[in-house]
Every structure is written in structure tokens, then in C-alpha cells.
N, C-alpha and C. Protein backbone atom coordinates (compact mmCIF):
# COMPACT_ATOMS: atom_id res chain seq x y z
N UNK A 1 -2.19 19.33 31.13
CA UNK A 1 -2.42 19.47 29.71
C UNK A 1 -1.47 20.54 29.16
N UNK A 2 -1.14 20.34 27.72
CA UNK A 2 0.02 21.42 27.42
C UNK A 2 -0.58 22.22 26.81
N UNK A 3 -0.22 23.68 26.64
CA UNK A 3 -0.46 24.80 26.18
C UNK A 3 -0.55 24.54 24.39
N UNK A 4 -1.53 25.02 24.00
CA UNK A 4 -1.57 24.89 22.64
C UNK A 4 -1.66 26.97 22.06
N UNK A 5 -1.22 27.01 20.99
CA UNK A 5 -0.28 28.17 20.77
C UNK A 5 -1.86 29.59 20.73
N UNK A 6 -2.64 28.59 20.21
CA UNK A 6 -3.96 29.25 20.44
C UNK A 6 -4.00 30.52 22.08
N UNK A 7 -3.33 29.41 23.07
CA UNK A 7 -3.69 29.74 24.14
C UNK A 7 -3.11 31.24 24.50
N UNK A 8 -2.17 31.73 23.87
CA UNK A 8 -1.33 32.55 24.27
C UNK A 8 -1.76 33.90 23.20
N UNK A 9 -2.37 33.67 22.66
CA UNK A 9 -3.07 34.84 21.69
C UNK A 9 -4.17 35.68 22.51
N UNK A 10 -4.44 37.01 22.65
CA UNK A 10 -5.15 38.07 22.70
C UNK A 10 -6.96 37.35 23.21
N UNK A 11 -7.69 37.59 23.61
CA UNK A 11 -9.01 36.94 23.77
C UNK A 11 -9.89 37.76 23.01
N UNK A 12 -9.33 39.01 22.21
CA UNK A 12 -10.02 39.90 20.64
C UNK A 12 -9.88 39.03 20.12
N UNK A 13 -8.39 38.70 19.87
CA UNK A 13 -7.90 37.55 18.85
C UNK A 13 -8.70 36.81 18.25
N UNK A 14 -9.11 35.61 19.74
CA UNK A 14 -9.62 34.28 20.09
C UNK A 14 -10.92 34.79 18.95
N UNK A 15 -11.75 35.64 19.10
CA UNK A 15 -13.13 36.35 19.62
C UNK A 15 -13.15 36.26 17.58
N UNK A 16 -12.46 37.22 16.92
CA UNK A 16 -11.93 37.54 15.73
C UNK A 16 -12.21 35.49 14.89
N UNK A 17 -11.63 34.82 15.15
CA UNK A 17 -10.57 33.66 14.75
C UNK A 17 -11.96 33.01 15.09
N UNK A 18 -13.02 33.11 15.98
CA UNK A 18 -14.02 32.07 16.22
C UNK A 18 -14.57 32.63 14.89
N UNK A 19 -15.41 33.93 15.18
CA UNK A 19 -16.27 34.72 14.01
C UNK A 19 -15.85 34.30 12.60
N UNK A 20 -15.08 34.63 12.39
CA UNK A 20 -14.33 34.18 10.90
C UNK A 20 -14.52 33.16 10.29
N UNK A 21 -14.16 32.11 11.25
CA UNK A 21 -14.27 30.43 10.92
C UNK A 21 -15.58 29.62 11.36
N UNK A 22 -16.54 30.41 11.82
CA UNK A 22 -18.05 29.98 11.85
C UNK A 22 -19.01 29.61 9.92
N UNK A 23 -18.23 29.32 9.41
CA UNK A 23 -19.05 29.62 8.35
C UNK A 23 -19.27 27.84 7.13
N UNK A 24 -19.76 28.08 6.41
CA UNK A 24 -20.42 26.68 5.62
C UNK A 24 -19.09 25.94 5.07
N UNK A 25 -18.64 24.98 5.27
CA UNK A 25 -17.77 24.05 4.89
C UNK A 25 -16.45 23.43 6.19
N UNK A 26 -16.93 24.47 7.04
CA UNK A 26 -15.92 23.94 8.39
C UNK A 26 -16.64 23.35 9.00
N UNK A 27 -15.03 21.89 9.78
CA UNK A 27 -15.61 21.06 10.60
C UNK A 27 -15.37 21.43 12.05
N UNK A 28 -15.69 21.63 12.76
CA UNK A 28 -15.83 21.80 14.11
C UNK A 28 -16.07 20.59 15.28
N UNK A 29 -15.19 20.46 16.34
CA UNK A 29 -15.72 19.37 17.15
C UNK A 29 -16.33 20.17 18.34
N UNK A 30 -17.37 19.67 18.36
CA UNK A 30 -18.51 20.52 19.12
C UNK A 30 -19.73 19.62 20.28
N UNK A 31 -20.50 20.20 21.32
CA UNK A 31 -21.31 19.30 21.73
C UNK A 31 -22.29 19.28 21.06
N UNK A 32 -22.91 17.74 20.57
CA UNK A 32 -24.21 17.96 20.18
C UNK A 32 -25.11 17.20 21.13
N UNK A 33 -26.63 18.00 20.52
CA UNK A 33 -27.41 17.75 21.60
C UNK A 33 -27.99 16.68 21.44
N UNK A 34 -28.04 16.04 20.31
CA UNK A 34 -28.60 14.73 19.44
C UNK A 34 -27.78 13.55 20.18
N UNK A 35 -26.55 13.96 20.51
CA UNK A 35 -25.62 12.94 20.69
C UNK A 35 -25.45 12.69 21.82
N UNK A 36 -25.50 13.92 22.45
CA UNK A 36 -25.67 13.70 23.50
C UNK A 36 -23.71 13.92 23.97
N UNK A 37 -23.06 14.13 23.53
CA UNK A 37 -21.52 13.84 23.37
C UNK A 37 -20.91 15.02 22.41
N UNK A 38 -19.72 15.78 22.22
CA UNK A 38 -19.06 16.09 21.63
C UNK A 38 -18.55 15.11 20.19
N UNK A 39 -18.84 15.90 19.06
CA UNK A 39 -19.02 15.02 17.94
C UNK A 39 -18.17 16.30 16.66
N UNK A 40 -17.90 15.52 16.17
CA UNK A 40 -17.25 16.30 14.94
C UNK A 40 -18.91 16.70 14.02
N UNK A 41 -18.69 18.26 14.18
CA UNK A 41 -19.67 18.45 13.31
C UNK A 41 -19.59 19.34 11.94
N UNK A 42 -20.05 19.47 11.00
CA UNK A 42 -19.63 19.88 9.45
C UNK A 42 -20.78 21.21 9.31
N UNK A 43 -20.55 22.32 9.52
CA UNK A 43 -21.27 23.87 9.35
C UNK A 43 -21.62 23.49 8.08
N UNK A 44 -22.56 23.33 7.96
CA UNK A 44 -23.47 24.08 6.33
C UNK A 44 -24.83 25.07 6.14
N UNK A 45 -24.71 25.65 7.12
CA UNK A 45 -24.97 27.44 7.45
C UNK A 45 -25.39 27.85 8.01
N UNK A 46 -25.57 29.17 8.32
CA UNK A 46 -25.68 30.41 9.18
C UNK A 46 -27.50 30.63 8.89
N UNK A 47 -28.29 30.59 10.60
CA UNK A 47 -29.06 31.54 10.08
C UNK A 47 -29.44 32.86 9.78
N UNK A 48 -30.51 33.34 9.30
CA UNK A 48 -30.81 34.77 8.37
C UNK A 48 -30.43 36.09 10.07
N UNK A 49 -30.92 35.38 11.06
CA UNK A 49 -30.58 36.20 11.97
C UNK A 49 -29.26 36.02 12.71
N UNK A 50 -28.33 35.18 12.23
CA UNK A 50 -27.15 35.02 12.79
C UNK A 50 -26.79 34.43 13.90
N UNK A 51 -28.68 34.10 14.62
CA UNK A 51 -28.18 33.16 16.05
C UNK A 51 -27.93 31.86 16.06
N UNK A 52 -28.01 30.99 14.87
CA UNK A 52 -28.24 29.68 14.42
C UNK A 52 -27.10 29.23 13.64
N UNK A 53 -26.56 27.80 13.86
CA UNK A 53 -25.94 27.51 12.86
C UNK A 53 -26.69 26.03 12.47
N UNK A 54 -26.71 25.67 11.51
CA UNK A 54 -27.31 24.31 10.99
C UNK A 54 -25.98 23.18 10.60
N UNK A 55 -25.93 21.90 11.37
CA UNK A 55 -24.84 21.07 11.02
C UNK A 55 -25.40 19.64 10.46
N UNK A 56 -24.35 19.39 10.55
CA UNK A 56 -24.36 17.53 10.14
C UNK A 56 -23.42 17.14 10.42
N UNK A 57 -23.58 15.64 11.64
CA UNK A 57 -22.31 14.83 12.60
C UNK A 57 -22.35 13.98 12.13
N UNK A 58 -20.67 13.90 11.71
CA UNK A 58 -20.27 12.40 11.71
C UNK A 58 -20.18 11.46 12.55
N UNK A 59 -20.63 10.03 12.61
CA UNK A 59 -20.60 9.13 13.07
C UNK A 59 -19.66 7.81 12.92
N UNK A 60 -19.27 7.62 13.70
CA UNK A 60 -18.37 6.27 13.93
C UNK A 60 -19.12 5.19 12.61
N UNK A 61 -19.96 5.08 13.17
CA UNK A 61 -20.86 3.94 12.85
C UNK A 61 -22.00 3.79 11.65
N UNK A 62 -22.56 3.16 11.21
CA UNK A 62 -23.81 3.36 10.57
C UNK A 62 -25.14 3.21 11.24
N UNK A 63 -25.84 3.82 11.52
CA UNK A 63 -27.00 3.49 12.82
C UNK A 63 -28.53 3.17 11.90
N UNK A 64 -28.51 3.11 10.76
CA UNK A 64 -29.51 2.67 9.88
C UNK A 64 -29.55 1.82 9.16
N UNK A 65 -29.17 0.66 9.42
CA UNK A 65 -28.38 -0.59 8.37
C UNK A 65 -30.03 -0.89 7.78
N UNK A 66 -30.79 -1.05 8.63
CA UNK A 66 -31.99 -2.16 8.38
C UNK A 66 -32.97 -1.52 7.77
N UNK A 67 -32.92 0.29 7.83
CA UNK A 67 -34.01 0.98 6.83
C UNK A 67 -33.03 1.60 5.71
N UNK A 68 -33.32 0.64 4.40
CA UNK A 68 -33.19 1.32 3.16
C UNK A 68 -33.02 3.34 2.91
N UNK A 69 -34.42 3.66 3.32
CA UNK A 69 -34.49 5.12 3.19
C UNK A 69 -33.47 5.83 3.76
N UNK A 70 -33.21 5.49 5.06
CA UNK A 70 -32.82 6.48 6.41
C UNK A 70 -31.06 5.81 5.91
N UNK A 71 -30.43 4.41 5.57
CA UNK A 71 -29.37 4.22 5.52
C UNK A 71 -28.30 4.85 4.43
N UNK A 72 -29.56 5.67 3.23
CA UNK A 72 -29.09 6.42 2.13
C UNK A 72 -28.66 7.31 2.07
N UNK A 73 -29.18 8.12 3.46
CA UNK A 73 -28.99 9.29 3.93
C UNK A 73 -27.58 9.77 4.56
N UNK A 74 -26.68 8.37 5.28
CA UNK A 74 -25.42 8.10 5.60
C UNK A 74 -24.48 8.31 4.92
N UNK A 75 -23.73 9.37 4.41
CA UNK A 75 -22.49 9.23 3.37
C UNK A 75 -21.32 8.78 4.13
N UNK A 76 -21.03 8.01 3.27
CA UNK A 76 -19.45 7.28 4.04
C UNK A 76 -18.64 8.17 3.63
N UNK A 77 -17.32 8.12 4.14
CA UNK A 77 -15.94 9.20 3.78
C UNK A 77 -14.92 8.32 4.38
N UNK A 78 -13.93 8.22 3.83
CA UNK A 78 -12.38 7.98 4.43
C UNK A 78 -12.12 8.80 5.12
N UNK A 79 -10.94 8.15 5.74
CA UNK A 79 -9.75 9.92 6.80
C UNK A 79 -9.46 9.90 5.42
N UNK A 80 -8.70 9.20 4.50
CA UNK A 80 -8.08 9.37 3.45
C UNK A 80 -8.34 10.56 2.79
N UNK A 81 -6.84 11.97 2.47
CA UNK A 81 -7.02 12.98 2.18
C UNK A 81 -8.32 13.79 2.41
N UNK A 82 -8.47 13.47 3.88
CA UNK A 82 -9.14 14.48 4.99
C UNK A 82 -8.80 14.66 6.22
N UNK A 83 -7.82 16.01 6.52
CA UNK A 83 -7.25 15.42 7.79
C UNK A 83 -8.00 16.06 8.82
N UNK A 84 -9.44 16.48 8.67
CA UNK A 84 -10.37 16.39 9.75
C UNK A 84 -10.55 15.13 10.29
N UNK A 85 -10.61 14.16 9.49
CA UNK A 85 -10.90 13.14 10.03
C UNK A 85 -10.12 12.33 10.49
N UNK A 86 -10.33 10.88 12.08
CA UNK A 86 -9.30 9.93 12.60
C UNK A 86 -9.25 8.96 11.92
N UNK A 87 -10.64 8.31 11.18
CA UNK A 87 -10.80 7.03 10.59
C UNK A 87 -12.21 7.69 9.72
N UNK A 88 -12.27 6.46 9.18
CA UNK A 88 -13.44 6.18 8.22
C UNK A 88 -14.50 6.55 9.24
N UNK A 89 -15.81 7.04 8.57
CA UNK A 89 -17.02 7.41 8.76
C UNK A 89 -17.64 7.94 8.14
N UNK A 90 -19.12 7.66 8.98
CA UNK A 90 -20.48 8.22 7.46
C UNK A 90 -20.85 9.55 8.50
N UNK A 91 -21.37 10.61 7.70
CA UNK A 91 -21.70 11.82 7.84
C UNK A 91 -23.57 11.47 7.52
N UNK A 92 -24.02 12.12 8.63
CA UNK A 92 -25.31 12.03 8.92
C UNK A 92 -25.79 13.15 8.51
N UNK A 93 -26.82 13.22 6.65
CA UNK A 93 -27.72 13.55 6.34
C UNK A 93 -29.03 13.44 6.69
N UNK A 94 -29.49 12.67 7.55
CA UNK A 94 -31.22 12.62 7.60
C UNK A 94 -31.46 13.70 8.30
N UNK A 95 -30.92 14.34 9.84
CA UNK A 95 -31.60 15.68 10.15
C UNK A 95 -30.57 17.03 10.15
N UNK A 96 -30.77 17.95 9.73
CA UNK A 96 -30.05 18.79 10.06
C UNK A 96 -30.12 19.55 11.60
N UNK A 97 -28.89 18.90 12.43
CA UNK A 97 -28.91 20.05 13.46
C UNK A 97 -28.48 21.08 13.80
N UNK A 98 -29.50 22.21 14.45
CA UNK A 98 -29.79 23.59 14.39
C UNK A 98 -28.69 23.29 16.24
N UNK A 99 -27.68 24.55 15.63
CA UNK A 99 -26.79 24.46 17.20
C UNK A 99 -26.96 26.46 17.35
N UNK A 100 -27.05 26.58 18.79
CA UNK A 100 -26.63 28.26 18.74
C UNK A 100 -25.50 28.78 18.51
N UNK A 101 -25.21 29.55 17.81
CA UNK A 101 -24.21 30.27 17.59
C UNK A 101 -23.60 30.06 18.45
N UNK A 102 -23.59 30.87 19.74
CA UNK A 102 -23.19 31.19 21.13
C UNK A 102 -21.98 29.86 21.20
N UNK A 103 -22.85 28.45 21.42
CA UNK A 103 -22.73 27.66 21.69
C UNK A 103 -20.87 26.80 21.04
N UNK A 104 -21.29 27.30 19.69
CA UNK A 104 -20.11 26.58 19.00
C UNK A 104 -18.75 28.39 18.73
N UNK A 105 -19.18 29.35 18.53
CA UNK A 105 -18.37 31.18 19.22
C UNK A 105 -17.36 30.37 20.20
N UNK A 106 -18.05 29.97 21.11
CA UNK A 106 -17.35 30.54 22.45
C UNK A 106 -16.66 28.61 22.44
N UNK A 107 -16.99 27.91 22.09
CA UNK A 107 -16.40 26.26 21.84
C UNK A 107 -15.04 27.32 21.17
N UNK A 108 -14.87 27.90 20.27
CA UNK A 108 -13.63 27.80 19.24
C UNK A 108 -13.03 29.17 20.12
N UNK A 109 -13.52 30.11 20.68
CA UNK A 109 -12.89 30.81 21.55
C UNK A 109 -11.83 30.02 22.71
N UNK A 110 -12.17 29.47 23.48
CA UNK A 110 -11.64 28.76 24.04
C UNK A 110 -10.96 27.48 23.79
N UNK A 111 -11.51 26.92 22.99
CA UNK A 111 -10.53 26.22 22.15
C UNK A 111 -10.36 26.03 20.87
N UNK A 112 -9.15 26.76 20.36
CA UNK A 112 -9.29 27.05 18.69
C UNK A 112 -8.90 25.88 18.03
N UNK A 113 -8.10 24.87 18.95
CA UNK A 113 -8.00 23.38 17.91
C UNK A 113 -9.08 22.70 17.66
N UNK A 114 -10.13 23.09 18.07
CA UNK A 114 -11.54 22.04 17.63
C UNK A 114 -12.03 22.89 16.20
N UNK A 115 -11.28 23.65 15.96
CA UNK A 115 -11.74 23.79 14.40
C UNK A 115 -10.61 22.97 14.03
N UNK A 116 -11.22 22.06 13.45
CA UNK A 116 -10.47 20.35 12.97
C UNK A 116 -9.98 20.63 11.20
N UNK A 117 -11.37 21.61 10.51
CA UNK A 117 -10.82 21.76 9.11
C UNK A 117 -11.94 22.62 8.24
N UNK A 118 -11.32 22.28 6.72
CA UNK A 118 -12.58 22.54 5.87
C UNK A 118 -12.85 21.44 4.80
N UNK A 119 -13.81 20.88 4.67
CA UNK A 119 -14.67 20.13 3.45
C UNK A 119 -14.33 20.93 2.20
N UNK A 120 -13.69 19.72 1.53
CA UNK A 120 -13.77 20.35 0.35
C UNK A 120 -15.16 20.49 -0.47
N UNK A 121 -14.82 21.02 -1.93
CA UNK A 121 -16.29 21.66 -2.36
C UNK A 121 -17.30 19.99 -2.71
N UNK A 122 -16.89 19.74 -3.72
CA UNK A 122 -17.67 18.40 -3.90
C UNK A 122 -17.68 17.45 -2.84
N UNK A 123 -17.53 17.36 -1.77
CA UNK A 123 -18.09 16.66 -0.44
C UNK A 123 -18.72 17.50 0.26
N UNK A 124 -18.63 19.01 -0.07
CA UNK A 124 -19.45 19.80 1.08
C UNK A 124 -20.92 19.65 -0.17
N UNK A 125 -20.76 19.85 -1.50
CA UNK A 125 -21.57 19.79 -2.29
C UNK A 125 -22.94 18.55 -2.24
N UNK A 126 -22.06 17.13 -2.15
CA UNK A 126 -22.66 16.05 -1.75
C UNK A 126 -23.41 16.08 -0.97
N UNK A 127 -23.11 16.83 -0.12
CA UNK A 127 -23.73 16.49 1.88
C UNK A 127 -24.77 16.92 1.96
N UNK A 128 -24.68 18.55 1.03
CA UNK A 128 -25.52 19.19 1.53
C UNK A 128 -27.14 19.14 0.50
N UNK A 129 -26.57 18.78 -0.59
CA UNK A 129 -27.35 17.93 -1.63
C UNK A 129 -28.52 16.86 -1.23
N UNK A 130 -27.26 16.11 -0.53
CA UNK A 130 -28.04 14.85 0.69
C UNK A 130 -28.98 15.28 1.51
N UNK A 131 -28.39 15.99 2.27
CA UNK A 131 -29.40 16.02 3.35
C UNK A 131 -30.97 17.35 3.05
N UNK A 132 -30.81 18.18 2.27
CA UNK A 132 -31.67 19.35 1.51
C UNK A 132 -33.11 18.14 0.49
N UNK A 133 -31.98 17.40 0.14
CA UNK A 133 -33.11 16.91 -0.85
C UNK A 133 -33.62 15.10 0.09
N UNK A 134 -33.19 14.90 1.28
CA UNK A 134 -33.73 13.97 1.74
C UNK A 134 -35.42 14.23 2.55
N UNK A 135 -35.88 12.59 2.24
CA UNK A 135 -37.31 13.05 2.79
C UNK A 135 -37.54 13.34 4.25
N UNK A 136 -36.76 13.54 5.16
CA UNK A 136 -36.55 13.72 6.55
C UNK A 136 -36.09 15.62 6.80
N UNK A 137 -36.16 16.32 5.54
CA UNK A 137 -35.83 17.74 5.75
C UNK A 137 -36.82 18.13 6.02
N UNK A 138 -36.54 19.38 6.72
CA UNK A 138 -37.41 20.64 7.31
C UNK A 138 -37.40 21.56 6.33
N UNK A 139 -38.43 21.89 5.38
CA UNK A 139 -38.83 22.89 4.69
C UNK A 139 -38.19 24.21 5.19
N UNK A 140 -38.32 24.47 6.56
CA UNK A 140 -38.21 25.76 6.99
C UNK A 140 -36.54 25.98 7.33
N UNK A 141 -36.11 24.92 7.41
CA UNK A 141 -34.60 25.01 7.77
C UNK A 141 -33.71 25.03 6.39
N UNK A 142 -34.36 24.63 5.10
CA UNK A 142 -33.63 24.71 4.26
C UNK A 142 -33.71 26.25 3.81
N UNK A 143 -34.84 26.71 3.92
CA UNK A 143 -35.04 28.13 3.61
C UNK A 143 -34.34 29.55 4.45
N UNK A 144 -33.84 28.97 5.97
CA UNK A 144 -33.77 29.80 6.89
C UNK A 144 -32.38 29.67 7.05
N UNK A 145 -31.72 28.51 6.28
CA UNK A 145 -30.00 28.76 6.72
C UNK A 145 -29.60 28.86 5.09
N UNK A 146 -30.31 29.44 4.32
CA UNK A 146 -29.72 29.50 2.77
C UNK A 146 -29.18 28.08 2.00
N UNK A 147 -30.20 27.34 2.06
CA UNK A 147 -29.62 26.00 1.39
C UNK A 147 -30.54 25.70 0.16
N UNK A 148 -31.45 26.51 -0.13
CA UNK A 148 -32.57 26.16 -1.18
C UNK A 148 -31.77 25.99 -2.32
N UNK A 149 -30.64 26.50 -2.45
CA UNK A 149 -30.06 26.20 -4.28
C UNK A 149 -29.57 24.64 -4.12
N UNK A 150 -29.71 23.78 -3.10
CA UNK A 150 -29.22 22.47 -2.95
C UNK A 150 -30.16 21.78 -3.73
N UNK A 151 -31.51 22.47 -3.37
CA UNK A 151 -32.69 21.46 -3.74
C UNK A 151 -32.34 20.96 -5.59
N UNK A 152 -32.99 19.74 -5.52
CA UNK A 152 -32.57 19.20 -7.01
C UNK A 152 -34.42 19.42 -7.85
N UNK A 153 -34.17 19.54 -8.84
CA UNK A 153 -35.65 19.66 -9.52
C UNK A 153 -35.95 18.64 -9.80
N UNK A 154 -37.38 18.38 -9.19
CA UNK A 154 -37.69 16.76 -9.89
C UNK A 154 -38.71 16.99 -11.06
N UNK A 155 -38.25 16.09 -11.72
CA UNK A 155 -38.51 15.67 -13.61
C UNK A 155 -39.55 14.94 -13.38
N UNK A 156 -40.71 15.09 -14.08
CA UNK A 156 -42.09 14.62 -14.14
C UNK A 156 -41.86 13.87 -15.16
């Protein structure tokens, strides 16, 4: 495998360059545990104690064709003017997954090309919209990674 330029930098450096780029709108390719697989995943935040990060993975595929509710939750995206992305895919709003810090730190320590990019604002806006105000959220996770201003007010 060839040396990527990452490799030859300081391991403060590395350490610096993970911390920094841990934060809400970067995509990261990371293991998830849902997946079971390394998956491109999209940070939309930090928890209050800093050991948590909360994501949402994109998927190849659509895995909810046949339930209405759960298939709404799927946002599609182009690669088109995203060069996180290889091809087309939907970004999975129904659960938010909670990854350890530790876990995705020391992923970009060691390898700093799996920070793939950043979401721009109105798709990071969308997502997180999506998945905050879908009926499959965790009350406690929207509150505990700072996402409550997502919530939308519902009109009686």
C-alpha cells in the first residue's frame, strides 16, 4: 500500500487533525456497529460529555421500499457536487447512531483520508431536520448531542 502524506506527519499532529475535524457536518468513513461494516458516516454531534458522537450512514441502497413511514426517512443525494461521495445514495435518518469518540479519534488518527469531507449547510440542515423530527427518534439523544433547535413546531 502507498504512503499517503498523512502518514509522514508528527502523531501530535495526527492527534490535533483528528480532534479538530470530529465535529457536526463531517463525513467520516468509519466502522459501524449497525452495519456491521465500515460505512461512510455524516457527524451531526458531539455529546455534552464529549465521549459520544451521534451519526447518520449512508447507504448504497434503499432498505425501506415497502414501509411508507420508515422509506421517508431515506434522503437520496447524488455524488453530484459532493465529493464525499462515489455514487448516488440515500442517507439514513430513521436512527441516529451513537459511536464513541475513541472509536472514530483514533479511525482519523491513523488514517486521516477517511475524513472523506464536509456537508454542506442545507443538506446537513435537511438530515438533521429528518432524522430529529422523525417518529423513530430518541428524545434523549436529541437533547444530549445538541440537536433540539432541529425540532420543527407542530401547528395545531
Amino acid at each position: 500500500m502507498c504512503p499517503v502524506i498523512g502518514d509522514f506527519f508528527p502523531n501530535q499532529d495526527r492527534k490535533e487533525f483528528s480532534k479538530r475535524n470530529i465535529i457536526a457536518g463531517k463525513i467520516v468513513k468509519c466502522h459501524s456497529a449497525v452495519a456491521g461494516k465500515d460505512k461512510r458516516l455524516l457527524i451531526i454531534g458531539t455529546s455534552k460529555d464529549g465521549m459520544s458522537v451521534a451519526t447518520l450512514r449512508f447507504n448504497t441502497d434503499k432498505y425501506f421500499t415497502k414501509n411508507k413511514l420508515l422509506s421517508q426517512l431515506e434522503v437520496f443525494f447524488t455524488h453530484a457536487g459532493r465529493d464525499y461521495l462515489d455514487h448516488d445514495c440515500y442517507l439514513s435518518c430513521i436512527k441516529v447512531e451513537i459511536v464513541p469518540y475513541k472509536i472514530i479519534f483514533d479511525r482519523l488518527v491513523t488514517n486521516p483520508e477517511d475524513l472523506l469531507g464536509t456537508m454542506n449547510n442545507e443538506d446537513f440542515d435537511s438530515a438533521c431536520t429528518t432524522a430529529v423530527n422523525a417518529h423513530t427518534a430518541i428524545p434523549n439523544d436529541i437533547d444530549d448531542f445538541g440537536l433540539s433547535n432541529y425540532r420543527l413546531e407542530i401547528k395545531r
